[in-house]
N, C-alpha and C. Protein backbone atom coordinates (compact mmCIF):
# COMPACT_ATOMS: atom_id res chain seq x y z
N UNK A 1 42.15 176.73 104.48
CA UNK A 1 42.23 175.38 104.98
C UNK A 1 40.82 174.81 105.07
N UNK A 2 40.42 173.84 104.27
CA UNK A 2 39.11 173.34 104.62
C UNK A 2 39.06 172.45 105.97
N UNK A 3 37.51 172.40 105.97
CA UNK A 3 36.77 172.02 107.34
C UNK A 3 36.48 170.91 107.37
N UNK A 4 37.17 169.66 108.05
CA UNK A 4 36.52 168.02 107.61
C UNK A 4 35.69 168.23 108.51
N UNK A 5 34.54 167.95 108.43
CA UNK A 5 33.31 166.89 109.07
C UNK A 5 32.99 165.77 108.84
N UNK A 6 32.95 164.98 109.77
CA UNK A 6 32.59 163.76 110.11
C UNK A 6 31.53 163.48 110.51
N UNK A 7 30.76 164.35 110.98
CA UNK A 7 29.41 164.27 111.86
C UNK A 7 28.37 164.88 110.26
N UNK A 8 27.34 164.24 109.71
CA UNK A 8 26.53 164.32 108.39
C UNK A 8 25.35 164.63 108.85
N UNK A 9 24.71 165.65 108.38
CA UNK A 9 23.50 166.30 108.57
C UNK A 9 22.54 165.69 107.63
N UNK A 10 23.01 165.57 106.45
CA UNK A 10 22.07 165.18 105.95
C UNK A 10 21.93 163.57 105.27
N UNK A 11 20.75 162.88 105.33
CA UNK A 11 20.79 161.34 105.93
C UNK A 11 20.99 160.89 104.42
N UNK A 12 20.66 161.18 103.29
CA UNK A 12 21.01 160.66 101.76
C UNK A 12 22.88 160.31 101.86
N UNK A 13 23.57 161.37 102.31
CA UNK A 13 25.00 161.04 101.87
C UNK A 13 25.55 160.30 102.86
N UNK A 14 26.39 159.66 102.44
CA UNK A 14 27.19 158.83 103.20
C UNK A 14 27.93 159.49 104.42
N UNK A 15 28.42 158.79 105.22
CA UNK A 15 28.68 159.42 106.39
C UNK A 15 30.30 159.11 106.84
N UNK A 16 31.28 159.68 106.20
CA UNK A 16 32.74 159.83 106.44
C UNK A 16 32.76 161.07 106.01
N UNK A 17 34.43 161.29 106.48
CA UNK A 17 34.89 162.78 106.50
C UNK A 17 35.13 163.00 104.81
N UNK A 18 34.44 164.38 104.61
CA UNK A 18 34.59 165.44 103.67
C UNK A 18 34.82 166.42 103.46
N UNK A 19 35.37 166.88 102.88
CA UNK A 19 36.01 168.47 103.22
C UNK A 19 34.52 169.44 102.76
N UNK A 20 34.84 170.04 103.78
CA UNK A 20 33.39 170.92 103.58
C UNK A 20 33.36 172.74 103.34
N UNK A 21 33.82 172.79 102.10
CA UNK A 21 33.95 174.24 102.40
C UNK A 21 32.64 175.10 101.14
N UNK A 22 32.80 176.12 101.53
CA UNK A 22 31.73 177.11 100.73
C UNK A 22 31.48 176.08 99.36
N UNK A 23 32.42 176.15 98.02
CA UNK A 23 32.40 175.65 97.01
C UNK A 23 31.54 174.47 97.16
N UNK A 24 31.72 173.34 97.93
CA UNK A 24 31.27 172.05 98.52
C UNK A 24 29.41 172.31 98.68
N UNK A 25 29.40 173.19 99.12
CA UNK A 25 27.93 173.53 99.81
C UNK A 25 27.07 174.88 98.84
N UNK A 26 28.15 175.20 97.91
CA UNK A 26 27.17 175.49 96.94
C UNK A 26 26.40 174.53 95.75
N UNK A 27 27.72 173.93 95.28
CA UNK A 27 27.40 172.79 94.24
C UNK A 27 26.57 171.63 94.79
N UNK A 28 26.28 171.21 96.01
CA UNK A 28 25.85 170.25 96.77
C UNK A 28 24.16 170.91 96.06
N UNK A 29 23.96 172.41 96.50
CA UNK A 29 22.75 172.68 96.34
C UNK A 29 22.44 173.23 95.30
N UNK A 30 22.92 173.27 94.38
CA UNK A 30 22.35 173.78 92.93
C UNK A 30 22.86 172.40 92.23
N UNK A 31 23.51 171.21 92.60
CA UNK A 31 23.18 170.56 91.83
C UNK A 31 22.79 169.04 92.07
N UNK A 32 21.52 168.56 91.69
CA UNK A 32 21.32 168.08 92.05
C UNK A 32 21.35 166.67 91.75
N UNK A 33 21.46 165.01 92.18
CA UNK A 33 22.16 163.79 91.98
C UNK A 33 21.14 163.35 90.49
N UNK A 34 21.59 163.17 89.94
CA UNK A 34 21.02 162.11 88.07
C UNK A 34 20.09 161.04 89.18
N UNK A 35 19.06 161.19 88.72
CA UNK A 35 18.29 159.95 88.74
C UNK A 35 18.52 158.59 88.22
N UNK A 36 18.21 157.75 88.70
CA UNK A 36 18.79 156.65 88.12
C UNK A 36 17.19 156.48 86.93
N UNK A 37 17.85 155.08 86.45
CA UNK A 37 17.17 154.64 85.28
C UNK A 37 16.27 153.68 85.84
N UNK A 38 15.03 152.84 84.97
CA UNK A 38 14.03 152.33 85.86
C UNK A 38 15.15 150.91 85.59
N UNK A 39 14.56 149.83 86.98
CA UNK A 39 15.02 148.74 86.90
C UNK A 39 16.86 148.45 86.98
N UNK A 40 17.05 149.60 87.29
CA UNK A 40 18.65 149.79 87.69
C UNK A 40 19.23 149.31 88.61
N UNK A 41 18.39 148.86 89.80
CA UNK A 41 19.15 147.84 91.17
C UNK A 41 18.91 147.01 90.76
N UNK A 42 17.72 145.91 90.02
CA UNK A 42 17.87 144.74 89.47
C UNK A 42 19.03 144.64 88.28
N UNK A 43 19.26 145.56 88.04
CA UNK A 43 20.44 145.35 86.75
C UNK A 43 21.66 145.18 87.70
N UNK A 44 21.60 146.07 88.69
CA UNK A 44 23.01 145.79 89.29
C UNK A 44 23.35 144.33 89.74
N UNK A 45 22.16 144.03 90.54
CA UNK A 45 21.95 143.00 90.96
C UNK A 45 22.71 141.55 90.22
N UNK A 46 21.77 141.67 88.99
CA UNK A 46 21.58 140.66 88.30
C UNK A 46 23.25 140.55 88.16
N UNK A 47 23.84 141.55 87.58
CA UNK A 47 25.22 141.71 86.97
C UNK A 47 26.20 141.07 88.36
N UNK A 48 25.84 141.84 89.32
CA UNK A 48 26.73 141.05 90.71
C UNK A 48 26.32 139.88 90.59
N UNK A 49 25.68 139.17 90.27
CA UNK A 49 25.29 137.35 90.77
C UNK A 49 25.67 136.49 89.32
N UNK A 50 26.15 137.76 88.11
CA UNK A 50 26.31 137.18 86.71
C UNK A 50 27.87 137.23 87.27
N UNK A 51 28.26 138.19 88.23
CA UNK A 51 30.08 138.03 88.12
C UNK A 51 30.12 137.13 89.39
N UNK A 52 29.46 136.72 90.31
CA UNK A 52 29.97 135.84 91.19
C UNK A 52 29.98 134.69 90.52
N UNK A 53 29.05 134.17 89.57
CA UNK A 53 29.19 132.59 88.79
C UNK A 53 29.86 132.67 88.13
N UNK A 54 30.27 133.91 87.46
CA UNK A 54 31.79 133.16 86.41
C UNK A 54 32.86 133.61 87.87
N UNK A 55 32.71 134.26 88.81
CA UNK A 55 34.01 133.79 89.33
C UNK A 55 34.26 132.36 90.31
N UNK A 56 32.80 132.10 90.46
CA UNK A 56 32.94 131.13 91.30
C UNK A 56 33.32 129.85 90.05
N UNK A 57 33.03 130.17 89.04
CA UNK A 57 33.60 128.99 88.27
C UNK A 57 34.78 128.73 87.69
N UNK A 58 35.33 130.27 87.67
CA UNK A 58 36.65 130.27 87.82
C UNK A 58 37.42 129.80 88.93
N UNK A 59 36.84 129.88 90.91
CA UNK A 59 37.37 128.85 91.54
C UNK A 59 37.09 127.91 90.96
N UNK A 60 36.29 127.44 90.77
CA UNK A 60 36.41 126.18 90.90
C UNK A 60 37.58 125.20 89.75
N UNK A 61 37.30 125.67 88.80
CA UNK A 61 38.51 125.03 87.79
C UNK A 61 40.09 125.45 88.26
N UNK A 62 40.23 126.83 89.32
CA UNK A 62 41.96 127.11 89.47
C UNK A 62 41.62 125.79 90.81
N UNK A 63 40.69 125.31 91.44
CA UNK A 63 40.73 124.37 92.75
C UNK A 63 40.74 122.69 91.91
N UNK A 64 40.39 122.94 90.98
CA UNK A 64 40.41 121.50 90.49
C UNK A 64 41.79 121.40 89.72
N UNK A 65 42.67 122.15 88.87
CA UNK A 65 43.96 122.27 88.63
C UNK A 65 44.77 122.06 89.62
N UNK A 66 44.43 122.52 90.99
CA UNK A 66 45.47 122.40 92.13
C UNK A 66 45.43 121.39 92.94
N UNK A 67 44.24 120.58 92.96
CA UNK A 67 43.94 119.39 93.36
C UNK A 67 44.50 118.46 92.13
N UNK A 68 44.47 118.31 90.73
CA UNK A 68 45.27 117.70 90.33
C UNK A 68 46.61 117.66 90.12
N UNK A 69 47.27 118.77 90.01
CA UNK A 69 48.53 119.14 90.59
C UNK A 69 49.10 118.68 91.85
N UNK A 70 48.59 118.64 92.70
CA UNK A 70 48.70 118.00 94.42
C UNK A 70 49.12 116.26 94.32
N UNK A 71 47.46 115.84 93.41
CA UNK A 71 47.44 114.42 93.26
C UNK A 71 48.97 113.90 92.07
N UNK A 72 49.41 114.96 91.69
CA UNK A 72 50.58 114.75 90.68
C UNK A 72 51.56 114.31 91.41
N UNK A 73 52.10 114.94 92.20
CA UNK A 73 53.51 115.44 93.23
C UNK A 73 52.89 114.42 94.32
N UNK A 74 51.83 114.35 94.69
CA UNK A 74 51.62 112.97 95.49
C UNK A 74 52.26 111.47 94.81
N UNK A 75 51.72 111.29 93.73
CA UNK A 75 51.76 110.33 93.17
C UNK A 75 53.37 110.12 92.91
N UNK A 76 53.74 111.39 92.09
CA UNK A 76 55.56 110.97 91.97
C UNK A 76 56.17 110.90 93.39
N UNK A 77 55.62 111.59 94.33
CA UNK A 77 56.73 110.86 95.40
C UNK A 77 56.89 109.60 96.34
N UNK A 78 55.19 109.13 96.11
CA UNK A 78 54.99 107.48 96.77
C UNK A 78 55.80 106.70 95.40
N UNK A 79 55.81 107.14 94.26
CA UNK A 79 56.78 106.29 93.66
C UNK A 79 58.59 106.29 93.99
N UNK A 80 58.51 107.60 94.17
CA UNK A 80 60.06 108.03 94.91
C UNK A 80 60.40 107.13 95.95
N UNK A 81 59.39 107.19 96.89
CA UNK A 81 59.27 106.83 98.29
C UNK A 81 60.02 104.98 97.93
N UNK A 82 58.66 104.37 97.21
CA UNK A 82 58.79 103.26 96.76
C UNK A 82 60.21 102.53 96.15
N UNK A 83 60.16 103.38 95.50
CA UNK A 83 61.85 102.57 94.68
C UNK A 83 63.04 103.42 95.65
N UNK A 84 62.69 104.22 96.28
CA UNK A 84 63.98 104.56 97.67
C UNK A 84 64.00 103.26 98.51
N UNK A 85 62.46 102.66 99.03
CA UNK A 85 62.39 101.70 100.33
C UNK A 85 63.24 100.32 99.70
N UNK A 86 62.90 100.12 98.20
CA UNK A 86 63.41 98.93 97.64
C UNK A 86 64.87 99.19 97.16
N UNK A 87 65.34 100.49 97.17
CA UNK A 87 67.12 100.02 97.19
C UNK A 87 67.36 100.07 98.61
N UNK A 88 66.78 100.92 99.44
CA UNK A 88 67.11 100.20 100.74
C UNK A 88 67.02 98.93 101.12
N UNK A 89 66.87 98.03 100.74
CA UNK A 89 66.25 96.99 101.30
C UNK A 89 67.09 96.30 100.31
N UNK A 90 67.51 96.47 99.54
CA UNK A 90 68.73 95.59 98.43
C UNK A 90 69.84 95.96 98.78
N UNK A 91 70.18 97.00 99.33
CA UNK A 91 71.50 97.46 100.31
C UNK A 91 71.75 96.94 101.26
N UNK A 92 70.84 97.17 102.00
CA UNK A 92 70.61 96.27 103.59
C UNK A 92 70.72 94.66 103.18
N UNK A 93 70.41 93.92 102.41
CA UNK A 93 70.29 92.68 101.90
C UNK A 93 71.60 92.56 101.56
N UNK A 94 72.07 93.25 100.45
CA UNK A 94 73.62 93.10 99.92
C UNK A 94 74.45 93.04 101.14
N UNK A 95 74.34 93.95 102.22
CA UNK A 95 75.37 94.92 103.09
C UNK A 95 75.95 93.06 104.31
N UNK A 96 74.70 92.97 104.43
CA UNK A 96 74.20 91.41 105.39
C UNK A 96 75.03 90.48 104.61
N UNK A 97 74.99 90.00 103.71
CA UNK A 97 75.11 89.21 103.05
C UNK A 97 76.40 89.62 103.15
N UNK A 98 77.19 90.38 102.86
CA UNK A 98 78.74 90.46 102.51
C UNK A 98 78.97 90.35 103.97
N UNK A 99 78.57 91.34 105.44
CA UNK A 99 78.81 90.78 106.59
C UNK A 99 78.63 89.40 106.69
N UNK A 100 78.02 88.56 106.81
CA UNK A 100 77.65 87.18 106.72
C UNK A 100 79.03 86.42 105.98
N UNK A 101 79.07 86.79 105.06
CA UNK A 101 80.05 86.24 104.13
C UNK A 101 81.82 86.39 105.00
N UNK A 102 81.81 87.28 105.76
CA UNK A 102 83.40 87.94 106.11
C UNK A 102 83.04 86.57 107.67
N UNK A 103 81.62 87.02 108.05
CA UNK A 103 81.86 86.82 109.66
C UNK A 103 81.63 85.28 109.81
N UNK A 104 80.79 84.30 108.92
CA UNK A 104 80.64 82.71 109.17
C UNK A 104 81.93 82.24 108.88
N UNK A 105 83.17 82.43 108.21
CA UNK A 105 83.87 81.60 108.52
C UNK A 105 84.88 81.29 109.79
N UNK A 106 85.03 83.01 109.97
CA UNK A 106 85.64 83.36 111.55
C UNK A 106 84.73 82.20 112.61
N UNK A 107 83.76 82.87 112.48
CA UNK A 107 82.83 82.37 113.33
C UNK A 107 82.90 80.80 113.99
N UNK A 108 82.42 80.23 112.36
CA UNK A 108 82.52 78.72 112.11
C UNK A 108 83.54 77.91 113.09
N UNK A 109 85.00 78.83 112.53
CA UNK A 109 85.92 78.71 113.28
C UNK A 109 86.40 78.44 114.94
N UNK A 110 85.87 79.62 115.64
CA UNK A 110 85.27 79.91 117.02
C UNK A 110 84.56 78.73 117.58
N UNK A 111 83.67 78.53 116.85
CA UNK A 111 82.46 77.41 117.38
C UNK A 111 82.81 76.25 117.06
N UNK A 112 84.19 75.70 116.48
CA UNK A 112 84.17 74.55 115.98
C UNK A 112 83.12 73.85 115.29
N UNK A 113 82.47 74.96 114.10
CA UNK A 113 81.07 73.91 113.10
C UNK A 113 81.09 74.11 111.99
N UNK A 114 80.74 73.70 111.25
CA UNK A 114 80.88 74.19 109.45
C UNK A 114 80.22 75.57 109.25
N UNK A 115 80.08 76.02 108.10
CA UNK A 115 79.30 77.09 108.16
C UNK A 115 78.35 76.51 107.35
N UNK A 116 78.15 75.87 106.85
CA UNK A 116 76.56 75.15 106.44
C UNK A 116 75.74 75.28 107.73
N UNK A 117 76.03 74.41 109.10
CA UNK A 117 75.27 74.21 109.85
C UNK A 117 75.01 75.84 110.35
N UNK A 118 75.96 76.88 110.44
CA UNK A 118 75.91 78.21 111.46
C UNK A 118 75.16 78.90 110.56
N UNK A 119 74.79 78.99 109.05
CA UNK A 119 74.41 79.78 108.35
C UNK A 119 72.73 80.09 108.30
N UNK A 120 71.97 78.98 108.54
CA UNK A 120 70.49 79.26 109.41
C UNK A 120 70.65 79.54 110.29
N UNK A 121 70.88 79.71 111.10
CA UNK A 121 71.17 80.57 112.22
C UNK A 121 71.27 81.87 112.52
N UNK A 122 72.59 81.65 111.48
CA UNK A 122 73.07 83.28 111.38
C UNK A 122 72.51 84.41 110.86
N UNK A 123 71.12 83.74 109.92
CA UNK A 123 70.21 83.96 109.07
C UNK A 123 68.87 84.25 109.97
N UNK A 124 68.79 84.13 110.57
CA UNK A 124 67.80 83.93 111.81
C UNK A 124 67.86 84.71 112.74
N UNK A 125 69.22 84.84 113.15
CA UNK A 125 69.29 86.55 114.26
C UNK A 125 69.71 87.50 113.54
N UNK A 126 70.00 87.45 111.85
CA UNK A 126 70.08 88.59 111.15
C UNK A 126 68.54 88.99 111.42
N UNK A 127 67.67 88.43 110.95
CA UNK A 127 66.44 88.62 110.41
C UNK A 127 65.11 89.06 111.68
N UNK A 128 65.90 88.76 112.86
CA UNK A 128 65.33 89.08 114.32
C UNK A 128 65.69 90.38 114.54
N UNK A 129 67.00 90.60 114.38
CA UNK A 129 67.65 91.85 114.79
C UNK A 129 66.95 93.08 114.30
N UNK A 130 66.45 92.87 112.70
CA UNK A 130 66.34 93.28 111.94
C UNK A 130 65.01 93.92 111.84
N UNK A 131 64.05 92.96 112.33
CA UNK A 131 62.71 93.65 112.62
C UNK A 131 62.79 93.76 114.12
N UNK A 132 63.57 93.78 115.25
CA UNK A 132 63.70 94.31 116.37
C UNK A 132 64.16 95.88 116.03
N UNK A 133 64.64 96.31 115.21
CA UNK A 133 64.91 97.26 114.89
C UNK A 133 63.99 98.10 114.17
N UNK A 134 63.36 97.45 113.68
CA UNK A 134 62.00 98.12 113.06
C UNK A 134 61.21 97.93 113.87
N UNK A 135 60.67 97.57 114.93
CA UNK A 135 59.81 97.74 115.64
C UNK A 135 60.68 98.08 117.08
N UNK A 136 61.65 98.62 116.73
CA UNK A 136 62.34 99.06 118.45
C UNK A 136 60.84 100.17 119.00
N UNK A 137 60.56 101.49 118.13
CA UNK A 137 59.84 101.97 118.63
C UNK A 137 58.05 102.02 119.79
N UNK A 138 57.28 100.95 118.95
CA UNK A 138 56.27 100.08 119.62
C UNK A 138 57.17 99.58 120.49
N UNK A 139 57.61 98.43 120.31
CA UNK A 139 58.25 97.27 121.73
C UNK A 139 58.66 97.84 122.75
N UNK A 140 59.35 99.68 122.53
CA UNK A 140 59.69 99.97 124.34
C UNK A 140 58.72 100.71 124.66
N UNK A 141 57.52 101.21 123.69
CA UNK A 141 56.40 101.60 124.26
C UNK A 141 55.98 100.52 125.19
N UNK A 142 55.83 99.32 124.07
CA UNK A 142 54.81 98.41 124.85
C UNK A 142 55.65 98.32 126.62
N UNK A 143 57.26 98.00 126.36
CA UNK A 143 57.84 97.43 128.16
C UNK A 143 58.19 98.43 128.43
N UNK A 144 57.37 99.50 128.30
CA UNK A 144 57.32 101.33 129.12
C UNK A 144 55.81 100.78 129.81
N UNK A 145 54.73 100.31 128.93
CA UNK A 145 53.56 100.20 130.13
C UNK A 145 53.91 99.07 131.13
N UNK A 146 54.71 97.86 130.47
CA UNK A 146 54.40 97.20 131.85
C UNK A 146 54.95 97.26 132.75
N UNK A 147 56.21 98.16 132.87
CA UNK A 147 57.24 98.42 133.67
C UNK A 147 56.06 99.64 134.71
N UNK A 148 55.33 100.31 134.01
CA UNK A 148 54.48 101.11 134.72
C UNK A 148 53.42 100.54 135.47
């Protein structure tokens, strides 16, 4: 069963566990580490700072693909967005208009008036209602402070 040590006597080798047995501690000392070659940490060097620029330039082109990709799917969905808000708003227009159409003559009726005269009108608290409803949210903020 070999012997891990963790604790390194000697300050050249690295210092985690190794199995340390006879075999280990003969070859350690009859043989001894290849010298390196001259100018060999600048080679390493150089080579680490030759692979960080092609990888950093490789970010940078997969960050500029994904930024135009982004600006893609941005762009198609403010158009989505866009022609969704404008059939809403031709629905809501149509929807009014056919209410309008069923309810001024009842109406007319009720009030004893033509529907010429009731139809600005009727046109008028459509169109109140309508952005009261779009701005319901602000407006009970706003008579939430003054009630406070």
């Amino acid at each position: 069963m070999p012997n891990y040590a963790s604790a390194n006597a000697d300050p050249g080798e690295p210092d985690f566990c190794l199995p340390r047995d006879g075999l280990d501690r003969r070859l350690a000392a009859l043989l001894a580490p290849p010298a390196l070659p001259a100018g060999f940490r600048q080679d390493l060097w150089r080579a680490i700072a030759a692979a960080s620029a092609q990888d950093l330039e490789q970010r940078r082109r997969a960050l500029e693909l994904e930024r135009a990709r982004q600006l893609s799917l941005l762009e198609r969905d403010y158009v989505r967005m866009r022609r969704d808000t404008l059939a809403m708003v031709l629905a809501a227009a149509l929807t009014a208009g056919a209410g309008l159409d069923v309810a001024l003559p009842w109406l007319a009726g009720q009030l004893n008036t033509s529907v010429a005269t009731l139809t600005p009108w009727a046109l008028l608290a459509l169109a109140l209602s309508a952005a009261a409803w779009i701005w319901r949210g602000p407006l009970l903020t706003l008579a939430w402070r003054w009630v406070d």
